[in-house]
PDB file of N, CA and C in Angstrom:
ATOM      1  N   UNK A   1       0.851  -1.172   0.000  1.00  0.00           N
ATOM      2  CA  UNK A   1       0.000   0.000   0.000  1.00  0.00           C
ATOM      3  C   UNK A   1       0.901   1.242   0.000  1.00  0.00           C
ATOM      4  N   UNK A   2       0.756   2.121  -0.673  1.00  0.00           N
ATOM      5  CA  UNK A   2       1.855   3.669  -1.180  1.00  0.00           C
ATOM      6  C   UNK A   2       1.257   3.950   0.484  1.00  0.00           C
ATOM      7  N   UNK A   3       2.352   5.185   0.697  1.00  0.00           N
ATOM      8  CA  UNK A   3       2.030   5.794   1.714  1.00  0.00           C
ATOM      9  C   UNK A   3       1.297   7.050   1.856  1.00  0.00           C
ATOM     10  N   UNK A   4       0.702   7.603   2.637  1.00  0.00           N
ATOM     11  CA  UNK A   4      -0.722   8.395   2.301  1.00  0.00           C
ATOM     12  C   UNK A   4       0.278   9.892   2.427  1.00  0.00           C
ATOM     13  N   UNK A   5       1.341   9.505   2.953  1.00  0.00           N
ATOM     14  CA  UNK A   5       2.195  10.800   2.623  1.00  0.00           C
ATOM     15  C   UNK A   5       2.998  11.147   1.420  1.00  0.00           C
ATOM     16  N   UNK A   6       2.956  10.048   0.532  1.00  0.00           N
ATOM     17  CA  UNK A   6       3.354  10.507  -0.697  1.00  0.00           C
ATOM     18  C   UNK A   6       2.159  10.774  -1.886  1.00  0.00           C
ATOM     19  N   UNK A   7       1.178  10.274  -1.131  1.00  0.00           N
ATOM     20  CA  UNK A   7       0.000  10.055  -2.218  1.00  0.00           C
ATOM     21  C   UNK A   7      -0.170  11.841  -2.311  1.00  0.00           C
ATOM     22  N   UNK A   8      -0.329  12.580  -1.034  1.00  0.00           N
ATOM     23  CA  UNK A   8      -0.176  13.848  -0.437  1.00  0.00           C
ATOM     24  C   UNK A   8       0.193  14.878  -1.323  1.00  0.00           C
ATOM     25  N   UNK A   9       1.830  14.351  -1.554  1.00  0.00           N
ATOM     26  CA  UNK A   9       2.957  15.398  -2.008  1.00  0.00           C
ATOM     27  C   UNK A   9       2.503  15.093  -3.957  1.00  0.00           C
ATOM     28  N   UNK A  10       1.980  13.924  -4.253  1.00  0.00           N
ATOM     29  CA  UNK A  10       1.666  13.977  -5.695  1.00  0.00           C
ATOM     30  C   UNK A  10       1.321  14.901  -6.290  1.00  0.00           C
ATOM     31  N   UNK A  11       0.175  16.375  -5.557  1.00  0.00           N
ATOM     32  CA  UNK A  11      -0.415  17.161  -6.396  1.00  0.00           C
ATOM     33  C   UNK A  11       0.287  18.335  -5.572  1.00  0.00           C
ATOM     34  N   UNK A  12       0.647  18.703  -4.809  1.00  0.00           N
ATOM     35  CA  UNK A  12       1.734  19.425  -4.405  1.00  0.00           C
ATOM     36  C   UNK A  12       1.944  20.819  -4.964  1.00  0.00           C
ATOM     37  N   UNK A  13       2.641  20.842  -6.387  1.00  0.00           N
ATOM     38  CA  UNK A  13       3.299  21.444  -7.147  1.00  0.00           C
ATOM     39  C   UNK A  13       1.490  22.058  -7.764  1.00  0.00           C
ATOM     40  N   UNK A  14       0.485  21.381  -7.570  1.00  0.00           N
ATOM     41  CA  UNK A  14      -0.581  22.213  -8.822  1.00  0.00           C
ATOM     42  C   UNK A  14      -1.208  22.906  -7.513  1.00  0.00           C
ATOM     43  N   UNK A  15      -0.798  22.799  -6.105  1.00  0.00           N
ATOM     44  CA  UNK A  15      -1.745  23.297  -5.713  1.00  0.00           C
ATOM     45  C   UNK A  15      -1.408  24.716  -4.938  1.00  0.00           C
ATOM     46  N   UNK A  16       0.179  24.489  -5.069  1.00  0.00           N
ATOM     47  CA  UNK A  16       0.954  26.120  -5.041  1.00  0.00           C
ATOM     48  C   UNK A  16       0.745  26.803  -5.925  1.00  0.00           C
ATOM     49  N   UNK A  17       0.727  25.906  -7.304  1.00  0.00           N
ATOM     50  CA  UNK A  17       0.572  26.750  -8.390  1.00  0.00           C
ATOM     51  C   UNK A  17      -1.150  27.527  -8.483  1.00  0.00           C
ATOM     52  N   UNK A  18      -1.568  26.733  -8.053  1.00  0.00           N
ATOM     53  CA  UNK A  18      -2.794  26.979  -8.177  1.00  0.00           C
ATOM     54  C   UNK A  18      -3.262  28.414  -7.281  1.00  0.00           C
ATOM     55  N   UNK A  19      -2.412  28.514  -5.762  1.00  0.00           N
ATOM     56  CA  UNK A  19      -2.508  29.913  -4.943  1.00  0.00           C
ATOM     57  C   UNK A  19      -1.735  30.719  -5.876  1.00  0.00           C
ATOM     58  N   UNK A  20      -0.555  30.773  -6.045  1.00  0.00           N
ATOM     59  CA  UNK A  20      -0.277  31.530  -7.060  1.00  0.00           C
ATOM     60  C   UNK A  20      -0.788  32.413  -8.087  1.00  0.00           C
ATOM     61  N   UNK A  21      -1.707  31.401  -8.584  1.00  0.00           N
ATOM     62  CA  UNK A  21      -2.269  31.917  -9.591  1.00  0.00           C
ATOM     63  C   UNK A  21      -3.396  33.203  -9.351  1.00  0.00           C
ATOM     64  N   UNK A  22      -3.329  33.305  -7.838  1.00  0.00           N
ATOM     65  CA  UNK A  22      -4.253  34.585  -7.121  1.00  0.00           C
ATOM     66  C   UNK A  22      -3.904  35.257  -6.717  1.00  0.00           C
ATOM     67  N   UNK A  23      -2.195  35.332  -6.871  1.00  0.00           N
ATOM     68  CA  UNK A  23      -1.162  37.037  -6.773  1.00  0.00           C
ATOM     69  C   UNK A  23      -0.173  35.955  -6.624  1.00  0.00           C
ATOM     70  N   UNK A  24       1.081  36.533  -6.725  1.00  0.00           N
ATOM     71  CA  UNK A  24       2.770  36.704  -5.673  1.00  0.00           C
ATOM     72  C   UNK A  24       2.025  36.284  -4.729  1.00  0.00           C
ATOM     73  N   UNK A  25       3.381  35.898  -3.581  1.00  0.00           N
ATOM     74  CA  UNK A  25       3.055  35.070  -2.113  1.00  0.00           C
ATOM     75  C   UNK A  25       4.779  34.822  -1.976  1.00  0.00           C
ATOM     76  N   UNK A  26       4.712  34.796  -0.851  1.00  0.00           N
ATOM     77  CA  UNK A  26       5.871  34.075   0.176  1.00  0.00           C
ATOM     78  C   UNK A  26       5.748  32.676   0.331  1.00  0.00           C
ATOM     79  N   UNK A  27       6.488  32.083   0.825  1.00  0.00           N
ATOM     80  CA  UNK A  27       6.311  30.451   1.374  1.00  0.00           C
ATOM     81  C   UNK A  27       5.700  30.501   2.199  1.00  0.00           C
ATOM     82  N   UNK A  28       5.877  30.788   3.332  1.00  0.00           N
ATOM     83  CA  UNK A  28       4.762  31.034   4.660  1.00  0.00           C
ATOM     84  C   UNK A  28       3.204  30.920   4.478  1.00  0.00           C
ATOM     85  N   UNK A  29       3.284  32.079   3.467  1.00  0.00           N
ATOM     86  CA  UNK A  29       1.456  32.709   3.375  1.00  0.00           C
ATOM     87  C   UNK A  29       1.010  30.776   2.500  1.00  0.00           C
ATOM     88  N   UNK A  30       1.862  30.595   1.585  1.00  0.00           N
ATOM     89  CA  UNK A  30       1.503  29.442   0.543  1.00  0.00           C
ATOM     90  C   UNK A  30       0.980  28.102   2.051  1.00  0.00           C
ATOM     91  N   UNK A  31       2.296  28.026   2.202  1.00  0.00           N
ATOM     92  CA  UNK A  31       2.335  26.945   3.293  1.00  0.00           C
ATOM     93  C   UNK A  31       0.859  27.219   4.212  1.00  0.00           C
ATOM     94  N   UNK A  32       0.470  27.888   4.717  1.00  0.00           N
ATOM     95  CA  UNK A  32      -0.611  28.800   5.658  1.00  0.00           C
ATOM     96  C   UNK A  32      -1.913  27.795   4.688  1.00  0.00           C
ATOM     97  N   UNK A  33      -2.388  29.178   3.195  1.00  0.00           N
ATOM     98  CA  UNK A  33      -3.427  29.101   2.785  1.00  0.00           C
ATOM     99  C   UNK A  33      -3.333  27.545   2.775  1.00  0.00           C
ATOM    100  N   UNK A  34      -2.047  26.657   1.679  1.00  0.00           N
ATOM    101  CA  UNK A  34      -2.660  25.095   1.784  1.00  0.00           C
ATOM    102  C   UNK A  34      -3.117  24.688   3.309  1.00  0.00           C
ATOM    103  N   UNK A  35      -2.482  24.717   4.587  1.00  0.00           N
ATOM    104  CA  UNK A  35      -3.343  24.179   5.321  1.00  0.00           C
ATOM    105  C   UNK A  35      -4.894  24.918   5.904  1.00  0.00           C
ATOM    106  N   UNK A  36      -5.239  26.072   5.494  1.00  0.00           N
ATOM    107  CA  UNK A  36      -6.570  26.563   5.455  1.00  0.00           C
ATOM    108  C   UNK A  36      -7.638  25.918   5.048  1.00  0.00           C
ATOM    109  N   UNK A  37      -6.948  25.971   3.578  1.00  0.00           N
ATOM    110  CA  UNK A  37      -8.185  25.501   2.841  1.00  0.00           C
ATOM    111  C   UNK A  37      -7.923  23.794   1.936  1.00  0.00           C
ATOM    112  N   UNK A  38      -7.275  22.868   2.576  1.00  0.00           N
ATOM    113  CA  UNK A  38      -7.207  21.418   2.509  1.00  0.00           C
ATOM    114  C   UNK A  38      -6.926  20.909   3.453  1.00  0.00           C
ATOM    115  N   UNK A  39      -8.328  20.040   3.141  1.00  0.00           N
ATOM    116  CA  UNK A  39      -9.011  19.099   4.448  1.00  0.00           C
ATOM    117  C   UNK A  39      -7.359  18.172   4.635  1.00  0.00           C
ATOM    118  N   UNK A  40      -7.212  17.714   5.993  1.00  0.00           N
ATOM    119  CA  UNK A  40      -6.368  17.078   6.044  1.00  0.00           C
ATOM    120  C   UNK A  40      -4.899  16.954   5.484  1.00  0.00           C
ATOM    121  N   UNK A  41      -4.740  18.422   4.923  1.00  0.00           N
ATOM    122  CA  UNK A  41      -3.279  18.790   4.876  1.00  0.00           C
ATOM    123  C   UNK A  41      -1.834  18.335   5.569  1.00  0.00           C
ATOM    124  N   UNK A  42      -1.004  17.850   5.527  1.00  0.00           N
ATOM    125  CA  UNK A  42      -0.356  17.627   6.780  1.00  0.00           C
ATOM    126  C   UNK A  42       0.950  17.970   6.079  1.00  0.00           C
ATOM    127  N   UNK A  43       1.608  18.783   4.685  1.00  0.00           N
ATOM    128  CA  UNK A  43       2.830  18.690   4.377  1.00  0.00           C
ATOM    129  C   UNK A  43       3.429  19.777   5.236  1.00  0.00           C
ATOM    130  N   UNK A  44       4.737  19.450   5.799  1.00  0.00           N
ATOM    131  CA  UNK A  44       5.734  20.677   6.329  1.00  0.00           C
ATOM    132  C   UNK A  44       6.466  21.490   5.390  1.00  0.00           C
ATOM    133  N   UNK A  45       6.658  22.608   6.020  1.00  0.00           N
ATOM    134  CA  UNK A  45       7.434  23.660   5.375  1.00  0.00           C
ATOM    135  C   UNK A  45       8.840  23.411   4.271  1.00  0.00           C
ATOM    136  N   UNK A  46       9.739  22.120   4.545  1.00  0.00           N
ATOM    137  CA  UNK A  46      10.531  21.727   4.180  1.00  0.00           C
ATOM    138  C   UNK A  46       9.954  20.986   2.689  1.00  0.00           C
ATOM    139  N   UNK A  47       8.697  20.475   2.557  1.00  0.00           N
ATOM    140  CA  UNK A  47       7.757  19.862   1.294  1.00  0.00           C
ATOM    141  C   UNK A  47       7.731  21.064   0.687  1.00  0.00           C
ATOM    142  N   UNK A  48       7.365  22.199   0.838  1.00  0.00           N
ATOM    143  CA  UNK A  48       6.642  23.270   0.397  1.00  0.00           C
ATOM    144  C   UNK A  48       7.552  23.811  -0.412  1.00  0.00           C
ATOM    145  N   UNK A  49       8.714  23.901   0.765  1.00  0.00           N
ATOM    146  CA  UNK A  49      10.138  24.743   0.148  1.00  0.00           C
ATOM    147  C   UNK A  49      10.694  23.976  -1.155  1.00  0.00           C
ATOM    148  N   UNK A  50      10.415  22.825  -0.698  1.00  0.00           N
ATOM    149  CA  UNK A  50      11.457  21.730  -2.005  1.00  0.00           C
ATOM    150  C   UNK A  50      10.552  21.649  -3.337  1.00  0.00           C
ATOM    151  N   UNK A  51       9.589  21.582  -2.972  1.00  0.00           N
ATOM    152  CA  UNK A  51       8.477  21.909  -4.299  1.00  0.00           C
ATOM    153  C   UNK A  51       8.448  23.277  -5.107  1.00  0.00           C
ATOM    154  N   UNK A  52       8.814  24.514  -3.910  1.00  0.00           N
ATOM    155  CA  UNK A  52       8.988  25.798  -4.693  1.00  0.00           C
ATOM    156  C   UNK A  52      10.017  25.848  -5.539  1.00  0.00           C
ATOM    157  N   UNK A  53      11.506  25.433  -5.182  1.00  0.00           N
ATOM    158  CA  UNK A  53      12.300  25.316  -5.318  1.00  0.00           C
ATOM    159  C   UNK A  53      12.471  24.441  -6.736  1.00  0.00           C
ATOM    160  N   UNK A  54      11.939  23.583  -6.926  1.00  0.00           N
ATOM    161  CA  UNK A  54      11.736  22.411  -7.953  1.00  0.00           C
ATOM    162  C   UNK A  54      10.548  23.151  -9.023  1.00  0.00           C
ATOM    163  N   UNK A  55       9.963  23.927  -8.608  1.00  0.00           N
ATOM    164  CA  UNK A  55       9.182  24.666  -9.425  1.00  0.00           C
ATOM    165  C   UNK A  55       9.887  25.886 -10.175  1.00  0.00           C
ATOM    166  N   UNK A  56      10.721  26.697  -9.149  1.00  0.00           N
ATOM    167  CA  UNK A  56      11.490  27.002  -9.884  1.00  0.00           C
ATOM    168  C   UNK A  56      12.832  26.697 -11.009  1.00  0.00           C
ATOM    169  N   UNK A  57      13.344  25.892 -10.560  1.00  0.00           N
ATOM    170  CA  UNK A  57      14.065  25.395 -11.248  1.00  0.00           C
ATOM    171  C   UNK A  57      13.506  25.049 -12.882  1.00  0.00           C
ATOM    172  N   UNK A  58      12.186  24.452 -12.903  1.00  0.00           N
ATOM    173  CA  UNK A  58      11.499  24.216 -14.111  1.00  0.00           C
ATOM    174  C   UNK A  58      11.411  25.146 -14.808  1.00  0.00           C
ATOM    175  N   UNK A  59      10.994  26.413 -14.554  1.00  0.00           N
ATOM    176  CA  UNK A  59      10.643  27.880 -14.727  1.00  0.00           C
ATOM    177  C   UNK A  59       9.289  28.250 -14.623  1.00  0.00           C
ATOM    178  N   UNK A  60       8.891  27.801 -13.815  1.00  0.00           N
ATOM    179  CA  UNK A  60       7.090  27.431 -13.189  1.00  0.00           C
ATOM    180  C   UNK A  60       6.707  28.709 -12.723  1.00  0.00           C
ATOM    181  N   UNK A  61       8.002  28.739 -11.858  1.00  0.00           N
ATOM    182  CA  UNK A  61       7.701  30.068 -11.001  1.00  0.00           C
ATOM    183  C   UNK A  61       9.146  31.057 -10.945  1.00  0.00           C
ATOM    184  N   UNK A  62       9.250  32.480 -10.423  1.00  0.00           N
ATOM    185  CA  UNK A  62      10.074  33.419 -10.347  1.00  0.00           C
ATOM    186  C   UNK A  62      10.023  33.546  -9.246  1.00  0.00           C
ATOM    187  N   UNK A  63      10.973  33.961  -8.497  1.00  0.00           N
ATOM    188  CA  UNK A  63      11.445  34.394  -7.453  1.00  0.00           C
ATOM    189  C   UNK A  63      12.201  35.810  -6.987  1.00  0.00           C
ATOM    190  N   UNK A  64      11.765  36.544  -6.180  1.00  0.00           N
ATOM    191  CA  UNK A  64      12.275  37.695  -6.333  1.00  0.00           C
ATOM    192  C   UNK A  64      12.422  37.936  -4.104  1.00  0.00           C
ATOM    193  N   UNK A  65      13.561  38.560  -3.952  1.00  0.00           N
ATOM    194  CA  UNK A  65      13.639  38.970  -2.610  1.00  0.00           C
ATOM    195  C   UNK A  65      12.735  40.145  -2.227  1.00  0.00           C
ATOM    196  N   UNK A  66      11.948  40.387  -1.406  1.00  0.00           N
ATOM    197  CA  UNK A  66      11.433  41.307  -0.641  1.00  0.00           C
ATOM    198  C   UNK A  66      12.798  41.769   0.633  1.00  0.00           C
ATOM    199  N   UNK A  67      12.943  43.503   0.577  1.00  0.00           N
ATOM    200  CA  UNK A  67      13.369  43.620   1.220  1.00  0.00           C
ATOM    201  C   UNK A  67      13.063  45.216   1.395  1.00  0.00           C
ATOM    202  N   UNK A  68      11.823  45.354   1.336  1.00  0.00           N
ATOM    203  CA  UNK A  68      10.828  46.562   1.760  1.00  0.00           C
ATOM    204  C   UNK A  68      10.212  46.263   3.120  1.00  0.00           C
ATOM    205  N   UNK A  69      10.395  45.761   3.788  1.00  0.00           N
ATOM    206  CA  UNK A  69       9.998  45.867   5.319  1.00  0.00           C
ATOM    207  C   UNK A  69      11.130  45.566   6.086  1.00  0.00           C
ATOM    208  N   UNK A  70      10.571  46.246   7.348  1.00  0.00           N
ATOM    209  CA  UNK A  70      11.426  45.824   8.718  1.00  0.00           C
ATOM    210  C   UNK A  70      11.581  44.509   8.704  1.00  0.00           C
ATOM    211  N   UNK A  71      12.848  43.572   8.941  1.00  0.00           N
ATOM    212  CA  UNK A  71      12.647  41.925   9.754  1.00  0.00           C
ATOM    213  C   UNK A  71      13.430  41.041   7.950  1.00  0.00           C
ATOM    214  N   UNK A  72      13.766  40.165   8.604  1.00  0.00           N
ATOM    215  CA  UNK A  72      14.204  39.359   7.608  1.00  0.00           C
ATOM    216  C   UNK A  72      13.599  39.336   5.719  1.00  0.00           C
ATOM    217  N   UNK A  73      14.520  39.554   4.922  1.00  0.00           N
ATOM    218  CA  UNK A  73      13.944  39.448   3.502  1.00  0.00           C
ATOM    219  C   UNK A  73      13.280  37.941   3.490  1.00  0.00           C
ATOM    220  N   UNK A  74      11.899  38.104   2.575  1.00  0.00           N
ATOM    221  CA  UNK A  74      11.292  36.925   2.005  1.00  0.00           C
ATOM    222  C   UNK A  74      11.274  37.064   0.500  1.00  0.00           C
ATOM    223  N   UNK A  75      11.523  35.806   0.371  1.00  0.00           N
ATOM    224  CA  UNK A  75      11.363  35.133  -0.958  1.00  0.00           C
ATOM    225  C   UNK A  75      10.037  35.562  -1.509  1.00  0.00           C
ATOM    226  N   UNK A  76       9.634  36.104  -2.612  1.00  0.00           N
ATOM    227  CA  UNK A  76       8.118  35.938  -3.029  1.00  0.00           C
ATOM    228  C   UNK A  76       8.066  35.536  -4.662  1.00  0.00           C
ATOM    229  N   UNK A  77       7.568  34.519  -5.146  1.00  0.00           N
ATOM    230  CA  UNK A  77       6.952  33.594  -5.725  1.00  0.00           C
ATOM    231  C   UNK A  77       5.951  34.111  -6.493  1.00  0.00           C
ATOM    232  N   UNK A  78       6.188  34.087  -8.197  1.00  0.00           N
ATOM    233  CA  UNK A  78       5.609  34.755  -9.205  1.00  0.00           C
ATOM    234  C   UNK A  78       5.354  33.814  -9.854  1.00  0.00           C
ATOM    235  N   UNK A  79       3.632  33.220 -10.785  1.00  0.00           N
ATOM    236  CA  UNK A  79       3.758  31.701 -11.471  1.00  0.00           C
ATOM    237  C   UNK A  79       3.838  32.701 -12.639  1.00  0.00           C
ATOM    238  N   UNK A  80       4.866  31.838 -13.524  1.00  0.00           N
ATOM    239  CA  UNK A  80       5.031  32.635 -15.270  1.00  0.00           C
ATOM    240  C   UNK A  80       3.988  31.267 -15.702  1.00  0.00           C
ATOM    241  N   UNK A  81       4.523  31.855 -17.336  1.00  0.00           N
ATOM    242  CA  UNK A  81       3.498  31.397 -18.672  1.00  0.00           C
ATOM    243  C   UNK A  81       3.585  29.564 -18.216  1.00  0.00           C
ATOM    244  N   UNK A  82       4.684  29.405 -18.025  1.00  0.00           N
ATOM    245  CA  UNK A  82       5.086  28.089 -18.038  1.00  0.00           C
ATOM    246  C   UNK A  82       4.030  27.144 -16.488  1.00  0.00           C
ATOM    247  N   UNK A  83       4.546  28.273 -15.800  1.00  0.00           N
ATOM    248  CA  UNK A  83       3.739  27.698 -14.603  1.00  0.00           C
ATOM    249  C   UNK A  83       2.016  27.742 -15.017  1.00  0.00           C
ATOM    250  N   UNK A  84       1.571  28.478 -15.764  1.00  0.00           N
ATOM    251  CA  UNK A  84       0.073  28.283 -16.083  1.00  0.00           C
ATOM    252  C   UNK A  84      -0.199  27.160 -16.909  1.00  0.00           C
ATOM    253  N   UNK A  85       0.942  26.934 -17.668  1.00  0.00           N
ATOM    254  CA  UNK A  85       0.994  25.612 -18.664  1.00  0.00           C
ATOM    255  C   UNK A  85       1.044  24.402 -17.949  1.00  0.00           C
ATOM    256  N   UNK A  86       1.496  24.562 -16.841  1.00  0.00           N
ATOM    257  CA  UNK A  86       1.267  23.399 -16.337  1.00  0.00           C
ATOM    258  C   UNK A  86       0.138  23.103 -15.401  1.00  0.00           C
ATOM    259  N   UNK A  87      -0.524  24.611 -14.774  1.00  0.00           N
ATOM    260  CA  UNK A  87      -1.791  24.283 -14.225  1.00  0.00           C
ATOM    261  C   UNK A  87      -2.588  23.725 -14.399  1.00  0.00           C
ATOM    262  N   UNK A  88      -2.813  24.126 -16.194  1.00  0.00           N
ATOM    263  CA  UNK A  88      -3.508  23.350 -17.207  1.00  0.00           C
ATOM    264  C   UNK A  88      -3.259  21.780 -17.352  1.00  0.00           C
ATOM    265  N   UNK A  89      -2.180  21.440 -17.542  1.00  0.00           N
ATOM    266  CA  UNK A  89      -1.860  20.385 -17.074  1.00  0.00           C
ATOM    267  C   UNK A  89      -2.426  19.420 -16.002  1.00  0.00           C
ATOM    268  N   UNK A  90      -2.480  19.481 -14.997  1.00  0.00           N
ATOM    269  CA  UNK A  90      -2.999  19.179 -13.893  1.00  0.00           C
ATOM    270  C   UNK A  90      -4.335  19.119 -13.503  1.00  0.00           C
ATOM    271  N   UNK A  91      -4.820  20.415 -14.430  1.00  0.00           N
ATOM    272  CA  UNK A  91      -6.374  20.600 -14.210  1.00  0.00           C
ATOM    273  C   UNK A  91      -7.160  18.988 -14.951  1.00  0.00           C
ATOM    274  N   UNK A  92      -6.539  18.875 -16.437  1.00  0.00           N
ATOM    275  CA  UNK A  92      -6.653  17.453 -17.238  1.00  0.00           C
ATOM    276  C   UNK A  92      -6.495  16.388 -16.285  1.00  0.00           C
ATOM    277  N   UNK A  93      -5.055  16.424 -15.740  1.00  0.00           N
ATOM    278  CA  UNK A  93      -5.345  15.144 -14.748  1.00  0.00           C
ATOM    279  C   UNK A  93      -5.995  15.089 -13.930  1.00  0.00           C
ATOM    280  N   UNK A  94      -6.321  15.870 -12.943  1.00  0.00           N
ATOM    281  CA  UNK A  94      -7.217  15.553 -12.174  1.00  0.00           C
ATOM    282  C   UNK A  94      -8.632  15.587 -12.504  1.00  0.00           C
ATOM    283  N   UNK A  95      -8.970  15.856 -13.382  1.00  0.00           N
ATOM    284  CA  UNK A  95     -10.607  15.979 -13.695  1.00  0.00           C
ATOM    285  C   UNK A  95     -10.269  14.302 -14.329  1.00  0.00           C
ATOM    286  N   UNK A  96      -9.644  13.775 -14.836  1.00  0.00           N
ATOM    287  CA  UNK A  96      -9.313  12.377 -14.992  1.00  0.00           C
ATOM    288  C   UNK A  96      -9.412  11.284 -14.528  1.00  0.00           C
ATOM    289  N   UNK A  97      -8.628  11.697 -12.855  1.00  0.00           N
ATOM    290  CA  UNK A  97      -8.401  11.180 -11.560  1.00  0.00           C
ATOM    291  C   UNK A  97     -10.007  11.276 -10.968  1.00  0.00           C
ATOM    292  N   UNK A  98     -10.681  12.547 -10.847  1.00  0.00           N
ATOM    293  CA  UNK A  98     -11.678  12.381 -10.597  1.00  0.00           C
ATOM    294  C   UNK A  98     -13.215  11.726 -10.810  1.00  0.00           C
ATOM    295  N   UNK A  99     -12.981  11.621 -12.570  1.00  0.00           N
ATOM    296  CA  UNK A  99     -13.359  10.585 -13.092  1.00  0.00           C
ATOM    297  C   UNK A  99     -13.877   9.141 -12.782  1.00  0.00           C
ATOM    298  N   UNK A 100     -12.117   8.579 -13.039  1.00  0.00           N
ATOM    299  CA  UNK A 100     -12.008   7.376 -12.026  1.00  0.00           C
ATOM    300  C   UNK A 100     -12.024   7.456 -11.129  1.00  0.00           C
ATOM    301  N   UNK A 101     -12.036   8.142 -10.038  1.00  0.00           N
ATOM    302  CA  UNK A 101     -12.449   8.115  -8.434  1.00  0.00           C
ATOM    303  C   UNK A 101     -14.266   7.794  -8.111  1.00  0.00           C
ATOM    304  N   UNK A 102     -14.468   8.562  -8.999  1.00  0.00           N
ATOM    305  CA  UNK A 102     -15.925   8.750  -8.580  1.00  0.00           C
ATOM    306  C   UNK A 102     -16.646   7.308  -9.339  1.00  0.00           C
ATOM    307  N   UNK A 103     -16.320   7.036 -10.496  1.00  0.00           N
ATOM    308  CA  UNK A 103     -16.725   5.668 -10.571  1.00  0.00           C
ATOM    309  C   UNK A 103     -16.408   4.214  -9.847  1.00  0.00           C
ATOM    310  N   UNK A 104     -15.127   4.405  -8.932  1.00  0.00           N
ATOM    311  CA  UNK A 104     -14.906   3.065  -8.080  1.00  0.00           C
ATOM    312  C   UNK A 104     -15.594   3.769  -7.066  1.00  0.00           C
ATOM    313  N   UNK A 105     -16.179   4.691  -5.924  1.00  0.00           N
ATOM    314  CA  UNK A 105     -16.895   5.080  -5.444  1.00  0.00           C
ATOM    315  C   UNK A 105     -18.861   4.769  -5.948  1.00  0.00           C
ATOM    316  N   UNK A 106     -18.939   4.987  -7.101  1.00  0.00           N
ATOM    317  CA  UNK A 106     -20.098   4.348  -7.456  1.00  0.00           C
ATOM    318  C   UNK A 106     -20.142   2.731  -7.412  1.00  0.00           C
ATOM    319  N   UNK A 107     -19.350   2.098  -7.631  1.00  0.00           N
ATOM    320  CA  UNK A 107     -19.645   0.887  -7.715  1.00  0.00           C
ATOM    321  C   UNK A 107     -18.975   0.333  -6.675  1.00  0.00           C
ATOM    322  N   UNK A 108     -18.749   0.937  -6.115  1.00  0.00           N
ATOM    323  CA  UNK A 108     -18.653   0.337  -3.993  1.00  0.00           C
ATOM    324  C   UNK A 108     -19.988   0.809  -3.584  1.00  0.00           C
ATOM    325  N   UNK A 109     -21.189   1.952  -3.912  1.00  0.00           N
ATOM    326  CA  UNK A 109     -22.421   2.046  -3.530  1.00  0.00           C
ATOM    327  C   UNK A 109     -22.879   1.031  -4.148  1.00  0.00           C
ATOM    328  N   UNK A 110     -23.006   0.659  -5.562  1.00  0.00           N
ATOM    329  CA  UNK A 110     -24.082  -0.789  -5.648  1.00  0.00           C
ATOM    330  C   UNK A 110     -24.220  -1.645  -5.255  1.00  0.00           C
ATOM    331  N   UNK A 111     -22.649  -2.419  -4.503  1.00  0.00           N
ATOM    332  CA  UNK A 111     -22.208  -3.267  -3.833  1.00  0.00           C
ATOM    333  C   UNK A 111     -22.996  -2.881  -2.283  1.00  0.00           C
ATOM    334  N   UNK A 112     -23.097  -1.744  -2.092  1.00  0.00           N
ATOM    335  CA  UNK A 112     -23.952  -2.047  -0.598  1.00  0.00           C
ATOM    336  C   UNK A 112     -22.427  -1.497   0.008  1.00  0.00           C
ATOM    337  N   UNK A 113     -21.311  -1.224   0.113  1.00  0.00           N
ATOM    338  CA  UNK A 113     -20.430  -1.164   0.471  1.00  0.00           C
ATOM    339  C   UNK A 113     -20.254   0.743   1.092  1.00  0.00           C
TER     340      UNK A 113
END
């Protein structure tokens, strides 16, 4: 049986991209909104970072230092063309995934199950 913590980190990358896609952000605020608004969230900051990081590297996302306030500079996180290309991406698979989800879910209801 995979582990429910990697099953987790699978969509990861669409679902930063996906805050993103509703301004710039820091890691923090990203890290924050995913556990807000997903049920049963549990990735740490170190997932988040390595995924930004790996996102950038792709050219998913830009990175630029903040260093307009008092207190330590933050990183803030821009999704380019590429990073929307792959939202799109993702959006296909999972409406896919959801697909097949919802039909082995139907046919565990006929079963009485």
């Amino acid at each position: 049986m995979a582990s429910k913590q990697g099953q987790q980190y699978r969509h990861l990358p669409a679902f930063i991209l996906l805050i993103l896609a509703e301004g710039e952000n820091h890691g923090g605020y990203i890290l924050n909104a995913l556990k807000e608004r997903l049920q049963n969230f549990s990735c740490d900051s170190a997932g988040v970072y390595r995924t930004l990081n790996q996102l950038e590297t792709e050219g998913a996302v830009i990175a630029n230092w903040d260093t307009s306030k008092p207190g330590p500079a933050k990183k803030i996180y821009k999704i380019t063309d590429i990073g929307y290309e792959k939202l799109s991406y993702f959006k296909e698979d999972i409406e896919s995934r959801v697909i097949n989800l919802n039909y082995f879910l139907e046919q565990l209801k006929k079963m009485g199950r």
